[in-house]
Protein backbone atom coordinates (compact mmCIF):
# COMPACT_ATOMS: atom_id res chain seq x y z
CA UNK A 1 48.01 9.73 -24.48
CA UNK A 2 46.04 7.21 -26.36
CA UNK A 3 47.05 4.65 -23.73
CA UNK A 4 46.29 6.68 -20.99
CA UNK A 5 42.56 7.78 -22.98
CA UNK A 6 41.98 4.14 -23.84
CA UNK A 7 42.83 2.81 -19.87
CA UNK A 8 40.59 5.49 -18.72
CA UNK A 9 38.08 4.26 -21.02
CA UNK A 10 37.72 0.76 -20.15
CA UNK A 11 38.66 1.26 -16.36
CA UNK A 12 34.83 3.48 -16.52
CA UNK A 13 33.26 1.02 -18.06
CA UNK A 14 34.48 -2.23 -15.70
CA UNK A 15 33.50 0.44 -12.92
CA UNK A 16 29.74 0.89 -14.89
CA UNK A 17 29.03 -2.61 -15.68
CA UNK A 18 30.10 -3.43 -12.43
CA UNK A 19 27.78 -0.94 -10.92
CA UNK A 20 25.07 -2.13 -13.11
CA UNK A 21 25.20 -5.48 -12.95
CA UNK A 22 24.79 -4.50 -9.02
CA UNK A 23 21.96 -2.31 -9.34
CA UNK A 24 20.20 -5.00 -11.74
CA UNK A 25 20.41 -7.80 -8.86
CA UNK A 26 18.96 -5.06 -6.50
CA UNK A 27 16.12 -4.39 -9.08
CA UNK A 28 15.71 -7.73 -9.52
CA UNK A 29 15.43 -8.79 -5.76
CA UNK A 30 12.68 -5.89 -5.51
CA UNK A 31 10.49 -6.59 -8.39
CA UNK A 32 10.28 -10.57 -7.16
CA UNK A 33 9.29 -9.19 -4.21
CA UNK A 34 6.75 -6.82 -5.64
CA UNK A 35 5.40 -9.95 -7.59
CA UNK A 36 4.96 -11.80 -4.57
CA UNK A 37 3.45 -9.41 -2.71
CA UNK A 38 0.70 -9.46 -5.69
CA UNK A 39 0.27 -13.31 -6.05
CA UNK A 40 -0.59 -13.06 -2.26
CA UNK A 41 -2.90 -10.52 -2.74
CA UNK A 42 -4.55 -12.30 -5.54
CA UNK A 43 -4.81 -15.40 -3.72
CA UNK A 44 -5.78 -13.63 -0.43
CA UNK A 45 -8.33 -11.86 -2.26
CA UNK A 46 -9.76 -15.22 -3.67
CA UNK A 47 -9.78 -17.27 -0.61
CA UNK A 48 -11.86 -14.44 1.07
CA UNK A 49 -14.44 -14.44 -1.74
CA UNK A 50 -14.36 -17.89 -0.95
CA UNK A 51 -15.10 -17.78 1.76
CA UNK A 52 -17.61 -15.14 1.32
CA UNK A 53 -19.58 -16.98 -1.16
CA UNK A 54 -19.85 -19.47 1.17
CA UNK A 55 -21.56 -18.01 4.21
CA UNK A 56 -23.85 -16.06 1.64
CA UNK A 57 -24.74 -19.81 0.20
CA UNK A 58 -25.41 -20.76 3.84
CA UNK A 59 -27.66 -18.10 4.55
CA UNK A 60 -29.83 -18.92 1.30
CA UNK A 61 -29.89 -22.31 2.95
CA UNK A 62 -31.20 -20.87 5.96
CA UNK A 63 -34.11 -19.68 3.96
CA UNK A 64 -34.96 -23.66 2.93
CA UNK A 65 -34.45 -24.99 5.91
CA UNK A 66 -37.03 -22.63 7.56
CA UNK A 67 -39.60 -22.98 5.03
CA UNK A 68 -39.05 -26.57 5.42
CA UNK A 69 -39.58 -26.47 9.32
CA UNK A 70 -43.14 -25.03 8.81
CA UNK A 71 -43.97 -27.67 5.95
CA UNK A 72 -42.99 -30.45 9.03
CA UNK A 73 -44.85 -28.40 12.12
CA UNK A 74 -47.63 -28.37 9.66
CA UNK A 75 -48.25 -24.64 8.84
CA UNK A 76 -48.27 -24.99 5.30
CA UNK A 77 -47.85 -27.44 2.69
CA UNK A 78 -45.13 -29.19 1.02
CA UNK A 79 -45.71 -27.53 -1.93
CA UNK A 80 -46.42 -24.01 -0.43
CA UNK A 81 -43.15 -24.06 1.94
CA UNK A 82 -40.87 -24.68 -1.78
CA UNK A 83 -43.00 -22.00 -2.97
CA UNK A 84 -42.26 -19.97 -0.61
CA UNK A 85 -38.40 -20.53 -0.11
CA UNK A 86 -38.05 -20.07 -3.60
CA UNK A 87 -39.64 -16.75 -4.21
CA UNK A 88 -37.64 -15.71 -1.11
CA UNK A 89 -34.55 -17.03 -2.53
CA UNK A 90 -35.37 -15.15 -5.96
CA UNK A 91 -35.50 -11.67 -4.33
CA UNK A 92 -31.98 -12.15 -2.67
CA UNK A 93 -29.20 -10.32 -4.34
CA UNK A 94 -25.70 -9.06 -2.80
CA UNK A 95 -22.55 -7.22 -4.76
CA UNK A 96 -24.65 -4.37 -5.87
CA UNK A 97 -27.70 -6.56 -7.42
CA UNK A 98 -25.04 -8.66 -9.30
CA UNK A 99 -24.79 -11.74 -7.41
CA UNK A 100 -28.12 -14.18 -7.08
CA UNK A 101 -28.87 -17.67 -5.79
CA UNK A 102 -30.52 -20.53 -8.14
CA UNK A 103 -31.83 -24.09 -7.38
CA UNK A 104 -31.38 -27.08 -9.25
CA UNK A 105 -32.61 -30.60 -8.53
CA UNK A 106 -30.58 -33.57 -8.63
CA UNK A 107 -31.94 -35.60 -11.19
CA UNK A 108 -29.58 -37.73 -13.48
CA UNK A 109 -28.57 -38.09 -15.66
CA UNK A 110 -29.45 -34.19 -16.10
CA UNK A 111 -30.71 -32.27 -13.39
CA UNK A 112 -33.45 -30.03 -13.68
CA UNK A 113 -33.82 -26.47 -13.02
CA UNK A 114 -35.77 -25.21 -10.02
CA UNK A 115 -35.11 -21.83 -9.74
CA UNK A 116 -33.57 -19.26 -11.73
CA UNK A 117 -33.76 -15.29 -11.19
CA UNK A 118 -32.07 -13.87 -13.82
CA UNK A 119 -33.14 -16.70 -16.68
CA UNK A 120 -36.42 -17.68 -15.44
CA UNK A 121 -37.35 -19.29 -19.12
CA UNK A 122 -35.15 -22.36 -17.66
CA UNK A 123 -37.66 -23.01 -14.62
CA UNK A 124 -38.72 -26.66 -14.48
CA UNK A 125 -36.69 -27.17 -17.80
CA UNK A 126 -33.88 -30.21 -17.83
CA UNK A 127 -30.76 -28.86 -17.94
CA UNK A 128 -29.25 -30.69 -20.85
CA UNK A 129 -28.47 -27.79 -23.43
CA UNK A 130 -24.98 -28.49 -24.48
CA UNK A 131 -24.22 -24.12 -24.04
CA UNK A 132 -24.32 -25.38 -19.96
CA UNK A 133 -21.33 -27.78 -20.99
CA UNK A 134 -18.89 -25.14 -19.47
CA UNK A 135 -17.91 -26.09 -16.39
CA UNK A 136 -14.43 -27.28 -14.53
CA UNK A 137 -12.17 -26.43 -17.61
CA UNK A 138 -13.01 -29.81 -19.35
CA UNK A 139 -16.13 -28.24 -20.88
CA UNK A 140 -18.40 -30.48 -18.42
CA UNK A 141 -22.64 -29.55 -17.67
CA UNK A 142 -22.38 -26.92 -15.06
CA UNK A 143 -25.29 -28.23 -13.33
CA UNK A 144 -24.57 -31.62 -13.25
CA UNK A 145 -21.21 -30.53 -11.60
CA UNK A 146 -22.76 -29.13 -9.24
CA UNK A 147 -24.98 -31.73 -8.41
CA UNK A 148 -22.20 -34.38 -8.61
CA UNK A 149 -20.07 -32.41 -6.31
CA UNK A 150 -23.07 -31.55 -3.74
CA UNK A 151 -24.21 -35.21 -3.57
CA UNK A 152 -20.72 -36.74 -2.90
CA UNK A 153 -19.11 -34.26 -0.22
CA UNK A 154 -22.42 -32.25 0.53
CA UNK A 155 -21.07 -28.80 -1.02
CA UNK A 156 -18.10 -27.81 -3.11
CA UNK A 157 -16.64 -25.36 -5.84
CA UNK A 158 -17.60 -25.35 -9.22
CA UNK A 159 -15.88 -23.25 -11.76
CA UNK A 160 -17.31 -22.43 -15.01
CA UNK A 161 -18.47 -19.66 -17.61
CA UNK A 162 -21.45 -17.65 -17.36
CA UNK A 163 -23.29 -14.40 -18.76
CA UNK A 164 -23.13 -11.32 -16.23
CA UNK A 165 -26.33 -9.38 -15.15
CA UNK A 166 -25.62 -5.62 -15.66
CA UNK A 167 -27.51 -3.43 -13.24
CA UNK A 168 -29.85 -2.51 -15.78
CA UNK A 169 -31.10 -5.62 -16.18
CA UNK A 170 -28.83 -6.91 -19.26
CA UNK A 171 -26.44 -9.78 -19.38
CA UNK A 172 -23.13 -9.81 -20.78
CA UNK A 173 -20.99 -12.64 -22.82
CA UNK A 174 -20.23 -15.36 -20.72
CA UNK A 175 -17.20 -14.33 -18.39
CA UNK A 176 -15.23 -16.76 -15.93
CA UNK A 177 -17.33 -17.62 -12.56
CA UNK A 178 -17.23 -19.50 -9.35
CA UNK A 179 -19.62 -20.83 -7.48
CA UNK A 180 -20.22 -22.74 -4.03
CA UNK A 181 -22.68 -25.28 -3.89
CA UNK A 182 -24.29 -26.91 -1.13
CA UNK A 183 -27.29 -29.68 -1.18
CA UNK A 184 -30.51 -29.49 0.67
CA UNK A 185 -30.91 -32.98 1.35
CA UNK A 186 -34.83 -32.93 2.23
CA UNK A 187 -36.09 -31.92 -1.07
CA UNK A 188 -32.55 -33.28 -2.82
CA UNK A 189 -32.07 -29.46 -4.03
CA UNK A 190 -28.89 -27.48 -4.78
CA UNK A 191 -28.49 -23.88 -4.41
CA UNK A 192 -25.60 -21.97 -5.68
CA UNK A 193 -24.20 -18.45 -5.61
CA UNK A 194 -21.28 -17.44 -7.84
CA UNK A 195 -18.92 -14.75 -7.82
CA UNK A 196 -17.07 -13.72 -11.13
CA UNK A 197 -13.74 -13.48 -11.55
CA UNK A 198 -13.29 -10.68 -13.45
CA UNK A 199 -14.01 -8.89 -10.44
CA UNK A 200 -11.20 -10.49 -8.56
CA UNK A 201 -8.55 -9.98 -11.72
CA UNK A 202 -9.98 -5.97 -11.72
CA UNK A 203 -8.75 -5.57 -8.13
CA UNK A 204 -5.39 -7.38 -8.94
CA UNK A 205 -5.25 -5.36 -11.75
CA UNK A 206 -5.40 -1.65 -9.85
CA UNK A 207 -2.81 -3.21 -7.18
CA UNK A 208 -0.76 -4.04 -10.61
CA UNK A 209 -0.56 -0.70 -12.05
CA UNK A 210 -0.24 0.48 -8.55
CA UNK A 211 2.72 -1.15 -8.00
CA UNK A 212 4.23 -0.55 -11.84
CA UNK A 213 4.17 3.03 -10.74
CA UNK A 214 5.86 2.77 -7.88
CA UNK A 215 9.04 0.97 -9.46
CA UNK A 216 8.63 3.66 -12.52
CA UNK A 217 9.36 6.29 -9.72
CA UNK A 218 12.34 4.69 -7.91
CA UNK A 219 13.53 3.52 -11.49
CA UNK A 220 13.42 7.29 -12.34
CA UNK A 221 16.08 7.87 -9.88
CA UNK A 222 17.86 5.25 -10.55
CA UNK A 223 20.95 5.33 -12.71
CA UNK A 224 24.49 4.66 -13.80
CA UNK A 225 25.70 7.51 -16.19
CA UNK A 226 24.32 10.42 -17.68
CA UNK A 227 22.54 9.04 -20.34
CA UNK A 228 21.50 5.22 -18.09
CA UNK A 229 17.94 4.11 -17.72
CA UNK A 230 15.77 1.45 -17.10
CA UNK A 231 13.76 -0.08 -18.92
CA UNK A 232 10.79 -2.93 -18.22
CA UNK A 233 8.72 -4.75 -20.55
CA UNK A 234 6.42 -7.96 -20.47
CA UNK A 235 7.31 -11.02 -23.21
CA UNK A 236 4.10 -10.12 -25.17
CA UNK A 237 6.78 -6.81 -25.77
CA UNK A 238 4.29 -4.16 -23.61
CA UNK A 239 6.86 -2.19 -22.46
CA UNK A 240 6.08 -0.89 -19.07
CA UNK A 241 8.33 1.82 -18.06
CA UNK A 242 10.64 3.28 -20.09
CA UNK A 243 11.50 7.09 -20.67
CA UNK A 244 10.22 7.37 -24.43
CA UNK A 245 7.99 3.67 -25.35
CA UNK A 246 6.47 3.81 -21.93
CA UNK A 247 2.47 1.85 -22.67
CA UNK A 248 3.39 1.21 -26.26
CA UNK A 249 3.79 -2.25 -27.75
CA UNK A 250 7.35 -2.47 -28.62
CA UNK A 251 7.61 -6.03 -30.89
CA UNK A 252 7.60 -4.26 -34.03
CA UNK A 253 10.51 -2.22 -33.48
CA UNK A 254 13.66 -2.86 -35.89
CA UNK A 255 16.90 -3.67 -34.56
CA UNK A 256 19.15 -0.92 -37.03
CA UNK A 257 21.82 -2.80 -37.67
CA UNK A 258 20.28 -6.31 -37.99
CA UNK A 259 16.85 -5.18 -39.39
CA UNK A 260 15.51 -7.71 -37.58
CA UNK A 261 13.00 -7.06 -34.71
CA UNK A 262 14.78 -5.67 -31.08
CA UNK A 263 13.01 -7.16 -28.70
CA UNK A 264 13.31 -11.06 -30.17
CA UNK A 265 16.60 -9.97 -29.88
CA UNK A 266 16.92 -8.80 -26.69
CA UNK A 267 14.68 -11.70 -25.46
CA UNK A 268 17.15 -14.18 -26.89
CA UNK A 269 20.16 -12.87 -25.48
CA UNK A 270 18.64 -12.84 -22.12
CA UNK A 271 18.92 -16.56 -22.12
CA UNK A 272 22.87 -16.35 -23.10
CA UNK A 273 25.33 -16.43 -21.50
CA UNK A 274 26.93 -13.04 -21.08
CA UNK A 275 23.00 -11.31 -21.20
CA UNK A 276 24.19 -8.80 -22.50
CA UNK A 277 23.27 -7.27 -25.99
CA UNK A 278 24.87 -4.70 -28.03
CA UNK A 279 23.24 -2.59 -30.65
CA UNK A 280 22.83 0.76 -31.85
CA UNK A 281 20.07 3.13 -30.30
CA UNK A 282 18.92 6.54 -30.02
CA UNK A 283 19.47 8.89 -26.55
CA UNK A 284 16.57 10.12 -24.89
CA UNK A 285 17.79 13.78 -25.02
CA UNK A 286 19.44 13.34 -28.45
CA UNK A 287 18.24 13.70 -32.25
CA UNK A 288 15.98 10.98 -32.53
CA UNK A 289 17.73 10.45 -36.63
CA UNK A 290 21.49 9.94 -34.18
CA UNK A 291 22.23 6.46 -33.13
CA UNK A 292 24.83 6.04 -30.40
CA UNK A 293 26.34 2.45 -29.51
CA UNK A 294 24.44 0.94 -26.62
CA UNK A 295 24.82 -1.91 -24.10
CA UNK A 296 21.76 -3.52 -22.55
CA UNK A 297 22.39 -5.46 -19.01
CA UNK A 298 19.25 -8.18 -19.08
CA UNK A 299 17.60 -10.29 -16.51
CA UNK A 300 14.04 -12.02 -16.73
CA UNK A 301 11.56 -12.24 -13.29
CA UNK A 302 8.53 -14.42 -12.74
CA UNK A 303 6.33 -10.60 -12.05
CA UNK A 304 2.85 -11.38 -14.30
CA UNK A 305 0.98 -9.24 -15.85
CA UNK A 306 -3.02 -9.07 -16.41
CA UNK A 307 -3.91 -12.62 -15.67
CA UNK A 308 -0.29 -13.83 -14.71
CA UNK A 309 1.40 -16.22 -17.11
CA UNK A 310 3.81 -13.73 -19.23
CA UNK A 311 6.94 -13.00 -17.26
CA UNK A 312 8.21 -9.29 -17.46
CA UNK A 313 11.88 -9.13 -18.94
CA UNK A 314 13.55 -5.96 -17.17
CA UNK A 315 16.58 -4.75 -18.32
CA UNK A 316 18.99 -2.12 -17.05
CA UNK A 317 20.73 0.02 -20.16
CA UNK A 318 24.36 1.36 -19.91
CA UNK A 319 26.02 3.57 -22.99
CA UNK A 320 29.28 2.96 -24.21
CA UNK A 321 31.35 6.10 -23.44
CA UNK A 322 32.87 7.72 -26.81
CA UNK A 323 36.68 7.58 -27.61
């Protein structure tokens, strides 16, 4: 009898581990996928905003161009068609009164400011303050960028930090930004719009959580015996979905046996070998005081979350049956 009960028992548990090493490539193939579908979204999302912020640049540029027809057919001034263009140019706003346009010359080696609607105090001032060295990721004078990059290929990208205009009026800590560019060649001016990125990482973000609760449904129904689940969690330990830690951070959380902390552990036998770690845990329908031996099946995906650089380690969990 103890043959028979100890053939039984390890004949189930091939026929589990089997089944969930199965139902972890399955998971696996479907979260990549899910990942994918979000990096393309992202990046779709950016290239339109792009592209966007381009043709709204271009119609600012409209606005010079026409003020600086009437300077040449002689119906104004020189001076009175800038003035003009640029009070025009100050009363344009798009995205809900959040995005603007501003001017800058190209004067080196700092350029000076020509127009600016939401920090007017910079007007005619040289833009050498070193809180404008914030530009390209190398900490570079945003304007000077921009007038670099306009005078060589005519209009460009810049990226950059930059304070936010709230609708009532405010502005906000600098937040990530980026704008297009273009030179007016007559008057050697360069208007820019921007468009900030936060806005672009919130809409990520919803199709994110979107998709996290889609795989919390299917992984829901998804198991391999009674007391099965699984369980997904970022490498900054957020776990994700899980029946009981679901939102919670989970890196301070003691392995029982070891003392030391579970998910280092788990995270490090990920990268073995066999990826498979054995410790002792609680059951979801169980006294939560009752450990019961546990087997965790681990695999690690490229999925992002937030602003996508830490992989999510997902893991599907398998109890040892009793003797």
């Amino acid at each position: 009898m103890l043959i028979v009960k100890w053939q039984t028992t390890s004949t189930i548990q091939n026929i589990q581990k089997t089944n969930a090493e199965d139902l972890l490539k399955a998971i696996t193939n479907t979260v990549e996928n899910e990942y994918l579908s979000i990096q393309f979204h992202r990046q779709a999302t950016l290239e339109r905003r792009k592209e966007e912020l381009k043709n709204l640049v271009d119609v600012a540029y409209t606005v010079l161009n026409d003020s600086f027809t009437k300077y040449l057919e002689g119906l104004m001034t020189e001076i009175k068609a800038q003035q003009l263009a640029k009070q025009t140019i100050r009363e344009m706003r798009w995205a809900g009164d959040v995005g603007y346009f501003w001017i800058n010359d190209t004067t080196t080696p700092f350029p000076k400011m020509i127009m600016h609607p939401t920090l007017p105090e910079l007007d005619g001032e040289v833009l050498d303050d070193p809180a404008f060295d914030c530009a390209l990721g190398r900490n570079e004078n945003l304007f000077r960028a921009a007038s670099v990059i306009s005078r060589s290929d005519g209009s460009g990208y810049v990226d950059y930090l930059w304070p936010k205009p709230t609708p009532d009026g405010k502005l906000t800590n600098k937040q990530p930004k980026l704008s297009f560019v273009r030179l007016f060649k007559p008057w050697n001016w360069v208007i820019g719009s921007g468009v900030y990125i936060d806005d672009i990482e919130t809409e990520t973000q919803l199709r994110l959580n979107a998709v996290i609760e889609e795989l919390r449904q299917s992984f829901l129904k998804l198991n391999i015996g009674e007391n099965s689940y699984i369980f997904l969690f970022t490498q900054k330990k957020q776990m994700l979905i899980h029946p009981q830690l679901h939102g919670q951070n989970v890196s301070e959380l003691l392995n029982p046996d070891t003392g030391l902390f579970l998910f280092d552990e788990i995270m490090l036998a990920e990268k073995s070998r066999g990826k498979i770690l054995e410790y002792r845990w609680t059951k979801p329908s169980e006294d939560p005081q009752k450990l019961f031996q546990k087997n965790s099946m681990l695999a690690t995906s490229s999925l992002c979350i937030g602003t996508f650089v830490s992989p999510i380690i997902r893991m599907k969990s398998m109890r040892l049956l009793k003797t």
